[in-house]
PDB file of N, CA and C in Angstrom:
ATOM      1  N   UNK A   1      11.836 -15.350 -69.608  1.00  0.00           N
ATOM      2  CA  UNK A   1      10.539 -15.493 -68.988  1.00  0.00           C
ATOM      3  C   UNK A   1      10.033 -16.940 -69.106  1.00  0.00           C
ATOM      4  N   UNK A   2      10.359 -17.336 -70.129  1.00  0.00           N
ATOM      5  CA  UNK A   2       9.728 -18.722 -70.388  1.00  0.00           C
ATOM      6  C   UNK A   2      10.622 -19.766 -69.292  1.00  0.00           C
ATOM      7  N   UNK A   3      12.028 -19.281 -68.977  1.00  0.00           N
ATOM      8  CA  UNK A   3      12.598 -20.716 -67.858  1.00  0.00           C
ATOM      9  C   UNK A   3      11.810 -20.161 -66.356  1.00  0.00           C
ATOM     10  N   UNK A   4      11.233 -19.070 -65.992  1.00  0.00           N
ATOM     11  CA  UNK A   4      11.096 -18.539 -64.670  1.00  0.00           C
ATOM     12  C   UNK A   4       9.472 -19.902 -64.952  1.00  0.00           C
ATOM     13  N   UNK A   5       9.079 -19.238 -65.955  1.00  0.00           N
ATOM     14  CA  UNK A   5       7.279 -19.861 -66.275  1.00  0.00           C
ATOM     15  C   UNK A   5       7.549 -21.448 -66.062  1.00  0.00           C
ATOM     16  N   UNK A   6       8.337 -21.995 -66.623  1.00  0.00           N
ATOM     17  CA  UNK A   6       8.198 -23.578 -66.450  1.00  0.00           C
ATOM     18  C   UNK A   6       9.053 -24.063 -65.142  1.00  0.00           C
ATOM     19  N   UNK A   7       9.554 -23.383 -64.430  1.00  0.00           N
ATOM     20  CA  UNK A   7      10.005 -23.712 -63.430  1.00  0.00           C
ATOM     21  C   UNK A   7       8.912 -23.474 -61.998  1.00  0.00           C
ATOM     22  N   UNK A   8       8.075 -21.969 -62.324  1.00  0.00           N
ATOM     23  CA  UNK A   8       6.857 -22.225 -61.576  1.00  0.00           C
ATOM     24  C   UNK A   8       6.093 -23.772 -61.777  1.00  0.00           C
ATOM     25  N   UNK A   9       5.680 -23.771 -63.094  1.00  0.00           N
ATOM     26  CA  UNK A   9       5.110 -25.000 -63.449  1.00  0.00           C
ATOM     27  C   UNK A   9       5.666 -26.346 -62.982  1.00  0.00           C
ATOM     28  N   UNK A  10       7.024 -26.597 -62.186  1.00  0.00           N
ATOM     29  CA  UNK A  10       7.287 -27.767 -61.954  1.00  0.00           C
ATOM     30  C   UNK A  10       6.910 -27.533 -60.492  1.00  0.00           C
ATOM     31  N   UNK A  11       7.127 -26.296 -59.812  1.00  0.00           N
ATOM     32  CA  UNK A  11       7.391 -26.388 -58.600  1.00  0.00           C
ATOM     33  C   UNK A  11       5.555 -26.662 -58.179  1.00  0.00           C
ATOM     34  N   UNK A  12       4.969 -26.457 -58.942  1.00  0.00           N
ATOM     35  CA  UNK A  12       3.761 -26.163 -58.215  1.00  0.00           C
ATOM     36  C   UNK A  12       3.144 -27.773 -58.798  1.00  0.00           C
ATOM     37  N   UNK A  13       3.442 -28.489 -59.737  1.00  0.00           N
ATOM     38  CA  UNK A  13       3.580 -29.952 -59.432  1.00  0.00           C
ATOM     39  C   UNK A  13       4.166 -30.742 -58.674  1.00  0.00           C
ATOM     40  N   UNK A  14       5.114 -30.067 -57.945  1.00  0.00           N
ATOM     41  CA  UNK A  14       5.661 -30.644 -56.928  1.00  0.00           C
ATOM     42  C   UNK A  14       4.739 -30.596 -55.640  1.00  0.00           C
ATOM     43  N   UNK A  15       4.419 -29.516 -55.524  1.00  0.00           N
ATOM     44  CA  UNK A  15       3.365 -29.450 -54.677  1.00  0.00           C
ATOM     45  C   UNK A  15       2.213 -30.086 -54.452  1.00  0.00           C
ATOM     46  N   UNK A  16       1.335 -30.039 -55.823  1.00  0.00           N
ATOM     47  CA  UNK A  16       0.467 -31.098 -55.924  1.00  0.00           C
ATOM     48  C   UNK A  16       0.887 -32.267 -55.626  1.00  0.00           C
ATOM     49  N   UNK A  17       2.346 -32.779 -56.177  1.00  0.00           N
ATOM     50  CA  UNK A  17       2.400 -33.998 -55.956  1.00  0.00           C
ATOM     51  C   UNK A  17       2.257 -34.003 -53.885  1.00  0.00           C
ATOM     52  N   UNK A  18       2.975 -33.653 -53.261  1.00  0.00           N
ATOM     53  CA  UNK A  18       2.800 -33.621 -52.190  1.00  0.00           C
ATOM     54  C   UNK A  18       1.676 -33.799 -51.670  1.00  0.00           C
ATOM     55  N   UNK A  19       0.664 -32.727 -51.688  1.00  0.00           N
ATOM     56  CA  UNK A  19      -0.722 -32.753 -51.543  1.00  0.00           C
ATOM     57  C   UNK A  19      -1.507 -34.302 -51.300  1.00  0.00           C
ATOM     58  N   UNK A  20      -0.931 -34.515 -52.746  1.00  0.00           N
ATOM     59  CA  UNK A  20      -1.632 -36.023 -53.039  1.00  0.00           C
ATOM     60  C   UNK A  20      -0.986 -37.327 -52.272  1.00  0.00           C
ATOM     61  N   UNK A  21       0.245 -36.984 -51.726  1.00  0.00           N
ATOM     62  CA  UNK A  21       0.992 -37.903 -51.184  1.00  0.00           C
ATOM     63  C   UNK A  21       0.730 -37.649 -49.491  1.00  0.00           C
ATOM     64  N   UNK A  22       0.437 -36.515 -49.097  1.00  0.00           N
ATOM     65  CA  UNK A  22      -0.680 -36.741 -47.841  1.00  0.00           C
ATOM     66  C   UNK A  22      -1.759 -36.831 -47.591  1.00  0.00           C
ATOM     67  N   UNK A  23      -2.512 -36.511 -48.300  1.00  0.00           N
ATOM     68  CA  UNK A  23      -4.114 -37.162 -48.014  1.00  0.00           C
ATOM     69  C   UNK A  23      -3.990 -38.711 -48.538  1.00  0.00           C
ATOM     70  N   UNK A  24      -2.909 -39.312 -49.117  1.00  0.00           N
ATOM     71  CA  UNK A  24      -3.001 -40.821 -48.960  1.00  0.00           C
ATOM     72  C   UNK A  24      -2.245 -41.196 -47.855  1.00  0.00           C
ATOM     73  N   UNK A  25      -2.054 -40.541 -47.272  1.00  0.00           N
ATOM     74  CA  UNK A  25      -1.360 -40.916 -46.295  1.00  0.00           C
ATOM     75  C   UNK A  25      -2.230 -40.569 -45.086  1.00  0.00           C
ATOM     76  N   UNK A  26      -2.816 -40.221 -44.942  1.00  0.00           N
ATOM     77  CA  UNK A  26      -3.917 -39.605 -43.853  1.00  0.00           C
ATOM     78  C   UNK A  26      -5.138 -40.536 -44.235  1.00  0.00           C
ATOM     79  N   UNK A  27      -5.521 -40.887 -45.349  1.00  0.00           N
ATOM     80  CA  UNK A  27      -6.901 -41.723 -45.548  1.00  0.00           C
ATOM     81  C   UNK A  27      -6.236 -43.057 -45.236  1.00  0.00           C
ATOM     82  N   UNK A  28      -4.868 -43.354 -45.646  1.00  0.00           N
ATOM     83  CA  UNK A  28      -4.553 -45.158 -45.085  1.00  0.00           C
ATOM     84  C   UNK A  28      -4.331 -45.029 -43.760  1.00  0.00           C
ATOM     85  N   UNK A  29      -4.266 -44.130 -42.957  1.00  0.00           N
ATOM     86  CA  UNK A  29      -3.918 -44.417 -41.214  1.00  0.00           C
ATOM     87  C   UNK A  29      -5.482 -44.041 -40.890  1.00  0.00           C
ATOM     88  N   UNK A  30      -6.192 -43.450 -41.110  1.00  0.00           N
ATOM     89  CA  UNK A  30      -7.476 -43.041 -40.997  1.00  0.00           C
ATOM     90  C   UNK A  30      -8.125 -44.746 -40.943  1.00  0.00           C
ATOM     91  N   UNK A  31      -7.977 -45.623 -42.039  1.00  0.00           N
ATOM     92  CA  UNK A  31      -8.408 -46.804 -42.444  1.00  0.00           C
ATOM     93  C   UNK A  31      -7.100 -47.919 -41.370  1.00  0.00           C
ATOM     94  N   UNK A  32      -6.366 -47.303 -41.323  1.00  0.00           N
ATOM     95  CA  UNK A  32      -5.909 -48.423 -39.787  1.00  0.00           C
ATOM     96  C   UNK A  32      -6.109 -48.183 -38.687  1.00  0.00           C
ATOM     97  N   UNK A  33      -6.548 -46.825 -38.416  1.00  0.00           N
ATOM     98  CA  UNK A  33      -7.059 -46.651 -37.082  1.00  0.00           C
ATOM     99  C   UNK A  33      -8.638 -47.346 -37.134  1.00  0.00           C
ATOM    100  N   UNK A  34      -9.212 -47.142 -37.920  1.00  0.00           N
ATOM    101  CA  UNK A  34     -10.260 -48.050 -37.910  1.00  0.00           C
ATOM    102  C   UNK A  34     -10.354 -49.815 -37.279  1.00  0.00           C
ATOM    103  N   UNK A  35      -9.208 -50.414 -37.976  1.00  0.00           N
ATOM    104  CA  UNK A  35      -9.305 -51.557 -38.316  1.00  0.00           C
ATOM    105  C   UNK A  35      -8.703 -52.067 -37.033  1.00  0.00           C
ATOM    106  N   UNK A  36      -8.257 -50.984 -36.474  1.00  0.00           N
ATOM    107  CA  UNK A  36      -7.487 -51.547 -34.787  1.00  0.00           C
ATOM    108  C   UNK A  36      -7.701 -50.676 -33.371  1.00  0.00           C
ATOM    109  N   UNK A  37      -8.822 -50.497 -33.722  1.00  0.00           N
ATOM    110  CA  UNK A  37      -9.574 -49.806 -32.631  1.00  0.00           C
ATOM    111  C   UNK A  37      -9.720 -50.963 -31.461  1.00  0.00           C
ATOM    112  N   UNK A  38      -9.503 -52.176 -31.417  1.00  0.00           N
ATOM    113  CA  UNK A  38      -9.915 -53.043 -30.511  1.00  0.00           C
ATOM    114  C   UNK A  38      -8.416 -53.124 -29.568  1.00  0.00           C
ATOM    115  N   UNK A  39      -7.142 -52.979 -30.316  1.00  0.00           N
ATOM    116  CA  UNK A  39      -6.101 -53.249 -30.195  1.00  0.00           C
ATOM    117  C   UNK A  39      -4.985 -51.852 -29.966  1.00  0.00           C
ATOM    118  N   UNK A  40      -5.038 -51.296 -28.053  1.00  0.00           N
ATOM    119  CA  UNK A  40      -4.613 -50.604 -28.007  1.00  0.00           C
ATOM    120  C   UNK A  40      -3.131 -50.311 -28.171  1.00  0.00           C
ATOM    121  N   UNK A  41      -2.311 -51.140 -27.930  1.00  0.00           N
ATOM    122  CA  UNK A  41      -1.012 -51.137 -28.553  1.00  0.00           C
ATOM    123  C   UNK A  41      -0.284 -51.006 -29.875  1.00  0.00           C
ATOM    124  N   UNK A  42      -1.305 -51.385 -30.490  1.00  0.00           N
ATOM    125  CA  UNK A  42      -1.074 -50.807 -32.126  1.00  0.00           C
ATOM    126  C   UNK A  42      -1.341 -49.594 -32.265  1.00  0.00           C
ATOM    127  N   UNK A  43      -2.594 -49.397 -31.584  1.00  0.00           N
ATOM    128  CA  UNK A  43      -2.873 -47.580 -32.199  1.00  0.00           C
ATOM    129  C   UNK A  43      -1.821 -47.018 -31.454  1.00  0.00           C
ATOM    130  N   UNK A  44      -1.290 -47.327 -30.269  1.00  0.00           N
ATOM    131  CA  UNK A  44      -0.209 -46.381 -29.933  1.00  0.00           C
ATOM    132  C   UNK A  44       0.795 -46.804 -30.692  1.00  0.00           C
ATOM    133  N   UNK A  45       1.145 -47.431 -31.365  1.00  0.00           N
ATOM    134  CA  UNK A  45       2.613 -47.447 -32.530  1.00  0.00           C
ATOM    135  C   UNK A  45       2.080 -47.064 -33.462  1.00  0.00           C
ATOM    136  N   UNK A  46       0.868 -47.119 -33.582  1.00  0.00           N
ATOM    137  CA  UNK A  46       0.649 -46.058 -35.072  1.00  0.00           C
ATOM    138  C   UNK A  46       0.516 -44.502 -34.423  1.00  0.00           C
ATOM    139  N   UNK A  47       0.454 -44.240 -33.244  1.00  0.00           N
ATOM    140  CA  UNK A  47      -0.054 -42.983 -33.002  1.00  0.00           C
ATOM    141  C   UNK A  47       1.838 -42.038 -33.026  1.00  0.00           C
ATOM    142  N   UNK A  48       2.718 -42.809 -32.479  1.00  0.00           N
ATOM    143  CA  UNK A  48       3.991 -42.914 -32.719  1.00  0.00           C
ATOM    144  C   UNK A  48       4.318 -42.654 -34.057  1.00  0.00           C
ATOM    145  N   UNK A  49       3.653 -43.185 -35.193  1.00  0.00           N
ATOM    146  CA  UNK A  49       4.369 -43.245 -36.371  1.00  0.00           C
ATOM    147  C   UNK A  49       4.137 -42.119 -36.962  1.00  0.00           C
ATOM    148  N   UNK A  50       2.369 -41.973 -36.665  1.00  0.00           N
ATOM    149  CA  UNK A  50       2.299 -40.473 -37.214  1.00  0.00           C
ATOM    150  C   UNK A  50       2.906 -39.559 -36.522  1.00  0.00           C
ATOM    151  N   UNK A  51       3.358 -40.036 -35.625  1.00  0.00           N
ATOM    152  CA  UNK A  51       4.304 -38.556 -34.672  1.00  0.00           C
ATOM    153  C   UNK A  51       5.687 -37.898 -35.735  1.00  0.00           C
ATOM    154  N   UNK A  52       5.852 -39.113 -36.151  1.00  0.00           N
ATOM    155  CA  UNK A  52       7.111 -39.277 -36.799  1.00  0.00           C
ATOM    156  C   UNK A  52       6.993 -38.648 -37.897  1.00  0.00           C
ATOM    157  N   UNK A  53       5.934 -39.188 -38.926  1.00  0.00           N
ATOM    158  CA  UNK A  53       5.748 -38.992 -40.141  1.00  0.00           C
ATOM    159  C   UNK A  53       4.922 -37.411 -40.397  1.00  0.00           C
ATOM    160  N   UNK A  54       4.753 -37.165 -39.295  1.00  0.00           N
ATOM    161  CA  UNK A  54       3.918 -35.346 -39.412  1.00  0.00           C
ATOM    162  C   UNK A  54       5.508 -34.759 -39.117  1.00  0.00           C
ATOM    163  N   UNK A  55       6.646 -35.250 -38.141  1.00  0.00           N
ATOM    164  CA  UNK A  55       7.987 -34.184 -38.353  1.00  0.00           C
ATOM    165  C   UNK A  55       8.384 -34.019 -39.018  1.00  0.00           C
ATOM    166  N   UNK A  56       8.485 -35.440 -39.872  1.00  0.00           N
ATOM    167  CA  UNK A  56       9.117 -35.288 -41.101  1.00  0.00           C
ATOM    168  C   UNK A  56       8.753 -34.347 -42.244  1.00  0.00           C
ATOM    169  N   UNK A  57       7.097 -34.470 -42.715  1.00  0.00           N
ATOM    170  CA  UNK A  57       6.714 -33.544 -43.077  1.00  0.00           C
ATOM    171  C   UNK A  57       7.125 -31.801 -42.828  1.00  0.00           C
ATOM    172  N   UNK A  58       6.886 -32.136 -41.679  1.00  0.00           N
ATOM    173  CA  UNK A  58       6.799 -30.336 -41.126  1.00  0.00           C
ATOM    174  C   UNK A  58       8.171 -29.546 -41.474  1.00  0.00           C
ATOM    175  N   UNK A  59       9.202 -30.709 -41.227  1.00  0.00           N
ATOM    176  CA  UNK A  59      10.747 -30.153 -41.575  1.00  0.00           C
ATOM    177  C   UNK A  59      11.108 -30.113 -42.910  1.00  0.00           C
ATOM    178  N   UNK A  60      10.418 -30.690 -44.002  1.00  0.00           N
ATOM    179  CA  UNK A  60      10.684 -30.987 -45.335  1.00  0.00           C
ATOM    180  C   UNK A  60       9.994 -29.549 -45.758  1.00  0.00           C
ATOM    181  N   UNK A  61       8.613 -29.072 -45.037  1.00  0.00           N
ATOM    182  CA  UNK A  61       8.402 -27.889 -45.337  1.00  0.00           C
ATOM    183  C   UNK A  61       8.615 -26.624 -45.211  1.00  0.00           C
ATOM    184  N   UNK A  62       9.932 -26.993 -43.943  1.00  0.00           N
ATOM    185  CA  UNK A  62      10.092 -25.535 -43.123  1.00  0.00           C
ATOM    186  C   UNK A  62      11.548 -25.185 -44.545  1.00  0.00           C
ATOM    187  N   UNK A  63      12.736 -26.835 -44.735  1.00  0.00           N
ATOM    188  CA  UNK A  63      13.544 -27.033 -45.584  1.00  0.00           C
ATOM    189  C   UNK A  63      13.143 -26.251 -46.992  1.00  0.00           C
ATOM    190  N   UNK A  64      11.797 -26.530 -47.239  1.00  0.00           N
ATOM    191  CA  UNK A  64      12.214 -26.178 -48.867  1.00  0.00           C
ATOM    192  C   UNK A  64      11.105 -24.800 -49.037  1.00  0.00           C
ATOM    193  N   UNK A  65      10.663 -23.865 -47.628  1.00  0.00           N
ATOM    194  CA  UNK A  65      10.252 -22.981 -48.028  1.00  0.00           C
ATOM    195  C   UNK A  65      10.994 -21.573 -48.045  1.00  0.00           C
ATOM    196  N   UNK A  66      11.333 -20.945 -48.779  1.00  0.00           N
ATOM    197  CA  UNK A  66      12.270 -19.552 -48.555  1.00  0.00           C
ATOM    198  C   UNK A  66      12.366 -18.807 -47.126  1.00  0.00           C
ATOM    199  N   UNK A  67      12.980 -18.336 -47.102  1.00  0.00           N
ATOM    200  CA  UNK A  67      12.729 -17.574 -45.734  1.00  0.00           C
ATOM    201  C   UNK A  67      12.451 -15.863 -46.445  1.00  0.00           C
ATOM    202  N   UNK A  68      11.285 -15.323 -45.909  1.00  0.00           N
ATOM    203  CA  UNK A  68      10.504 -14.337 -46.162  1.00  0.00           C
ATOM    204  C   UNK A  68      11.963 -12.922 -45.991  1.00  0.00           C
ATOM    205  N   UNK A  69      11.819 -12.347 -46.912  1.00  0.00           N
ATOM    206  CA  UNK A  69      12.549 -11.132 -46.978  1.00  0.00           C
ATOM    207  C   UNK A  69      11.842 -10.125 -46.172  1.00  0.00           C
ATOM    208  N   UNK A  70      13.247  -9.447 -45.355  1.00  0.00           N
ATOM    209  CA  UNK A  70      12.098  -8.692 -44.238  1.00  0.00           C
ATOM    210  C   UNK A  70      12.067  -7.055 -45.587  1.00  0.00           C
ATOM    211  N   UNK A  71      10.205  -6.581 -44.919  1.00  0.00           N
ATOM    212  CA  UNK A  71      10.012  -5.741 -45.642  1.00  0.00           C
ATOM    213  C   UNK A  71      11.013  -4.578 -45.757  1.00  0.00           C
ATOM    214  N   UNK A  72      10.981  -4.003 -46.912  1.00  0.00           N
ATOM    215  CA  UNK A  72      12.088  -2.448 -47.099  1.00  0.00           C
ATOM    216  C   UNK A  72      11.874  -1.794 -45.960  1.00  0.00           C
ATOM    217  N   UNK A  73      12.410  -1.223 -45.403  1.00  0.00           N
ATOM    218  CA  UNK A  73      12.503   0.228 -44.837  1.00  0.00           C
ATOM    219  C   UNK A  73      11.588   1.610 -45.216  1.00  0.00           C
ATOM    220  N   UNK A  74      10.906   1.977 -44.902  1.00  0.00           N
ATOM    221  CA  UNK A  74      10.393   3.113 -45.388  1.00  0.00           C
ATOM    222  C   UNK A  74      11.312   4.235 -45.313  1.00  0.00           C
ATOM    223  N   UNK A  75      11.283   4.455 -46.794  1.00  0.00           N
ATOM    224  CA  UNK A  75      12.427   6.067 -47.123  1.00  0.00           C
ATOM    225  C   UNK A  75      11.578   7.522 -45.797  1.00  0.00           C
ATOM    226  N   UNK A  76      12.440   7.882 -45.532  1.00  0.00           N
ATOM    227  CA  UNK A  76      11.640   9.561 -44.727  1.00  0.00           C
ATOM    228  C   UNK A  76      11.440  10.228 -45.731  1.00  0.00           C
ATOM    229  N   UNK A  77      10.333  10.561 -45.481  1.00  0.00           N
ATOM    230  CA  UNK A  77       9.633  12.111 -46.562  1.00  0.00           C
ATOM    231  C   UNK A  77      10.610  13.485 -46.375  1.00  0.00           C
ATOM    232  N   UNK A  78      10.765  13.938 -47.381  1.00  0.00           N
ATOM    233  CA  UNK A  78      11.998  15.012 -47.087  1.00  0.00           C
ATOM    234  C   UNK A  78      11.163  16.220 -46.596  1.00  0.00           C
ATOM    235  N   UNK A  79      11.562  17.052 -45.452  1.00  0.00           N
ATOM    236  CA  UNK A  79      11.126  17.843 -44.793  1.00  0.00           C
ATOM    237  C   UNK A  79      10.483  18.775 -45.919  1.00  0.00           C
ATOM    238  N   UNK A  80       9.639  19.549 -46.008  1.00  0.00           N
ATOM    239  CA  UNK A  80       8.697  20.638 -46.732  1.00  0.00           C
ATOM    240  C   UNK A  80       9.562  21.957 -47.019  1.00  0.00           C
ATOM    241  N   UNK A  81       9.918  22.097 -47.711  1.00  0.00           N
ATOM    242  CA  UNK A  81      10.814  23.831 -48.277  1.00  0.00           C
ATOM    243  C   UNK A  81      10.241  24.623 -47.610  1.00  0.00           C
ATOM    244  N   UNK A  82      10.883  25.558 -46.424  1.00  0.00           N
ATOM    245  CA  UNK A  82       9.650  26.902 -46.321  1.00  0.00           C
ATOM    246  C   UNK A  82       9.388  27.487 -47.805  1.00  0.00           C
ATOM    247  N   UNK A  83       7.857  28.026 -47.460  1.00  0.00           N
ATOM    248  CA  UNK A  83       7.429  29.077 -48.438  1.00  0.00           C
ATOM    249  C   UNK A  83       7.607  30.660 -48.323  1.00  0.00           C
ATOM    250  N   UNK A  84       8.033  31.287 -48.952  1.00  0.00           N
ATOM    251  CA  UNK A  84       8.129  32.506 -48.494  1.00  0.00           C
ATOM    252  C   UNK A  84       6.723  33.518 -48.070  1.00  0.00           C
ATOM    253  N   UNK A  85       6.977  33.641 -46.726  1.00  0.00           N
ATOM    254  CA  UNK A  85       5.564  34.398 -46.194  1.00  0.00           C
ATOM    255  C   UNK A  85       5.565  36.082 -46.916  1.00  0.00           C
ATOM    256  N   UNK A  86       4.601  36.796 -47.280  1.00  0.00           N
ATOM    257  CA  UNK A  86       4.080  37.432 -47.461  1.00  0.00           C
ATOM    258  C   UNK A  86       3.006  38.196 -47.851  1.00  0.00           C
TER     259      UNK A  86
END
């Protein structure tokens, strides 16, 4: 139990780390789209880059998430015994 427990514990720092590694990444293009609002050819190579840098993302997440086990089967209820009428 204790390797399942610290292996949650890394994975879900991994995550955080992620987390934290896109919202800096979203607040520094946020802060260059600012700074080149005058200059439409840049924002379209930055608009490009984030094209790039959101696939990459998206595939790194599709890569390292499990693929969902399809649910069980529901067992059939076994037909009811007659009761004897009388």
């Amino acid at each position: 139990m204790e390797k399942e427990l610290a292996d949650l514990e890394r994975e879900v720092q991994e995550n955080n780390d992620a987390v934290a590694s896109a919202i800096t990444l979203l607040n520094g293009l946020a802060a260059q789209i600012r700074q080149m609002k005058a200059d439409p050819q840049r924002l379209v190579a930055l608009a490009a880059s984030l094209d790039a840098q959101s696939k990459r993302l998206a595939d790194a997440v599709v890569a390292n998430t499990p693929a969902e086990e399809p649910a069980p089967e529901p067992e059939e209820e076994p037909e009811p015994e007659p009761t004897p009428e009388g």
